[in-house]
C-alpha atoms as a PDB file:
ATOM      1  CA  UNK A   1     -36.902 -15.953 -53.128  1.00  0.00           C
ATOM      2  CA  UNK A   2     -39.294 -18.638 -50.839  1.00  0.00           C
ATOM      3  CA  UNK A   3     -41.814 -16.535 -48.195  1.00  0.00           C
ATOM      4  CA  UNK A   4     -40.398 -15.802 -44.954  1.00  0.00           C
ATOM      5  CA  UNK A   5     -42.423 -17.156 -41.864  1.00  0.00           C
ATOM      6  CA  UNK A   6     -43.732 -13.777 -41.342  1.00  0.00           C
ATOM      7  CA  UNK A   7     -45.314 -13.241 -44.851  1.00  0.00           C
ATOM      8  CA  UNK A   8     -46.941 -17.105 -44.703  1.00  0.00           C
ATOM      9  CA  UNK A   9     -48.629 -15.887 -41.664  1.00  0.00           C
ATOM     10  CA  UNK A  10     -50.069 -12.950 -42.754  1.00  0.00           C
ATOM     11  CA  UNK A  11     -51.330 -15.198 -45.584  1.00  0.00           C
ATOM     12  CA  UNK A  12     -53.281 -17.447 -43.915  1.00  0.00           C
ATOM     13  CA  UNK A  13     -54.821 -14.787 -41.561  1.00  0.00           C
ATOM     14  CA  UNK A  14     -56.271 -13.742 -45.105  1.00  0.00           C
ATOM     15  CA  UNK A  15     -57.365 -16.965 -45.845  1.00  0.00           C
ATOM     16  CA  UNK A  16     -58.835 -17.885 -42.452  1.00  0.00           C
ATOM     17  CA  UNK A  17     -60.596 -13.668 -42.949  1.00  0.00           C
ATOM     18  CA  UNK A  18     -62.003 -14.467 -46.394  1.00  0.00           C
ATOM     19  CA  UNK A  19     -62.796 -18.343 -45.841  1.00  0.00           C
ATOM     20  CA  UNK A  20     -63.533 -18.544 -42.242  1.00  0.00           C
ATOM     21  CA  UNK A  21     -62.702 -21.501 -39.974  1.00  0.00           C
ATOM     22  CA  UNK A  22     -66.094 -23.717 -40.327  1.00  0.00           C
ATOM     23  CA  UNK A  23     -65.366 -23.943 -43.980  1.00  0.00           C
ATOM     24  CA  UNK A  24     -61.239 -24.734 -43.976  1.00  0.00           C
ATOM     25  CA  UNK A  25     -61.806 -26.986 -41.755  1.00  0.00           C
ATOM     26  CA  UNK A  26     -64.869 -28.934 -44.171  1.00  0.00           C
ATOM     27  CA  UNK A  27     -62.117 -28.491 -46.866  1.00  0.00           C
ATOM     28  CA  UNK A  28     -59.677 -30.223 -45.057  1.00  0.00           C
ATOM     29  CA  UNK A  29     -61.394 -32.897 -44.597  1.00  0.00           C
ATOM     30  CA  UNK A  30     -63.094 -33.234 -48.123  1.00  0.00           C
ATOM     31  CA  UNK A  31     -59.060 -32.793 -49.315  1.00  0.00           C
ATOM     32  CA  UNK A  32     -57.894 -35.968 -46.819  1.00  0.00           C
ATOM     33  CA  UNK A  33     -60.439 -37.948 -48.401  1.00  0.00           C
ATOM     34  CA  UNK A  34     -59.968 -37.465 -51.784  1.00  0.00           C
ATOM     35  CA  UNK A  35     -56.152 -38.001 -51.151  1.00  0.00           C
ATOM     36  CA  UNK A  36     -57.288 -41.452 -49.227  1.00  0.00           C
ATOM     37  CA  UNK A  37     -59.458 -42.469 -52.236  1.00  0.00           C
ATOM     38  CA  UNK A  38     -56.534 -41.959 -54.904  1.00  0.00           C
ATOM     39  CA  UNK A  39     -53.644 -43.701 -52.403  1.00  0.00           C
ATOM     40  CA  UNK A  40     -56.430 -46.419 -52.640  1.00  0.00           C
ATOM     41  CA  UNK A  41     -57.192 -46.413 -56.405  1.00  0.00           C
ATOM     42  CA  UNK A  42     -53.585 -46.440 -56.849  1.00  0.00           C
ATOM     43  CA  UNK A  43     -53.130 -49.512 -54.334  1.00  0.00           C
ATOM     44  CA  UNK A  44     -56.199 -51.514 -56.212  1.00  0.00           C
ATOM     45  CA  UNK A  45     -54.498 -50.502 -60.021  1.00  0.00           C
ATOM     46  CA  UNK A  46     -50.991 -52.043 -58.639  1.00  0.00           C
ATOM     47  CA  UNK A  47     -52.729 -55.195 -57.074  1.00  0.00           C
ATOM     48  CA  UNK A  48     -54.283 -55.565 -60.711  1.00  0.00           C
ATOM     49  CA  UNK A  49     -51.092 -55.028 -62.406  1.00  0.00           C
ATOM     50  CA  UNK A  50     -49.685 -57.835 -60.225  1.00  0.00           C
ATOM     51  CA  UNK A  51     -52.247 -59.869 -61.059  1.00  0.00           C
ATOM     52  CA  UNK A  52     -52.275 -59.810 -64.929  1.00  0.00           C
ATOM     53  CA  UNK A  53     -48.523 -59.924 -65.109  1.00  0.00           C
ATOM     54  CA  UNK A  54     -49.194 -63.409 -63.057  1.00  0.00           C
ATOM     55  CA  UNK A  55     -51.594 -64.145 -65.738  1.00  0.00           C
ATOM     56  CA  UNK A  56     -49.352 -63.410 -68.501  1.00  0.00           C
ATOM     57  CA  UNK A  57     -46.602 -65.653 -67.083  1.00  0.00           C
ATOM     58  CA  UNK A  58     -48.948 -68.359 -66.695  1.00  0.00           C
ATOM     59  CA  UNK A  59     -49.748 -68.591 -70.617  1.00  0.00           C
ATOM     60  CA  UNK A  60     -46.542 -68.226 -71.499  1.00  0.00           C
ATOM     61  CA  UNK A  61     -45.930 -71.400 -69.396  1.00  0.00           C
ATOM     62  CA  UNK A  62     -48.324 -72.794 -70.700  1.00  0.00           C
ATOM     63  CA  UNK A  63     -47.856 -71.904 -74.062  1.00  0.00           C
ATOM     64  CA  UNK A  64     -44.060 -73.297 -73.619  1.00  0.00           C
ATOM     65  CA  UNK A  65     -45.571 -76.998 -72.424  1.00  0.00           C
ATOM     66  CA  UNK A  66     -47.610 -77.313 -75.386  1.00  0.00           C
ATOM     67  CA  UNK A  67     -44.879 -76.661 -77.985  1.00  0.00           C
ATOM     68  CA  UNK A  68     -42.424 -78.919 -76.178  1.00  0.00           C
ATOM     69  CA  UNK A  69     -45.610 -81.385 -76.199  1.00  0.00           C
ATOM     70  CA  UNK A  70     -45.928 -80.593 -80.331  1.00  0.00           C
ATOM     71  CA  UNK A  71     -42.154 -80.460 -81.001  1.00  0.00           C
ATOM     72  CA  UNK A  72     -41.773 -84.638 -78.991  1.00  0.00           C
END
């Protein structure tokens, strides 16, 4: 069912005909960097995540020393 090393060479010889080298290789490149801009959106959303659950833990604390304040 998968292509055989044969027929995935005879497909990129079409795309290297029909594209030519000069722009793959600009295409390449424009594809790393998009990948390195989402691994580092992804990175920044996780650090943020981190941060407001640390936030949210902290009120609750906080919230919990009050009421034993109110309740004494």
């Amino acid at each position: 069912m998968g292509m055989s090393p044969v027929q995935l060479l005879i497909v990129l010889a079409i795309v290297v005909v029909l594209f030519g080298t000069k722009r793959l290789r600009n295409l390449g490149g424009d594809l790393g960097g998009a990948i390195k801009g989402f691994r580092n959106s992804m990175h920044e959303g996780e650090e943020k995540s981190k941060v407001s659950q640390k936030d949210d833990s902290s009120i609750e604390v906080e919230i919990e020393s009050d009421s034993k304040h109110k309740v004494k």
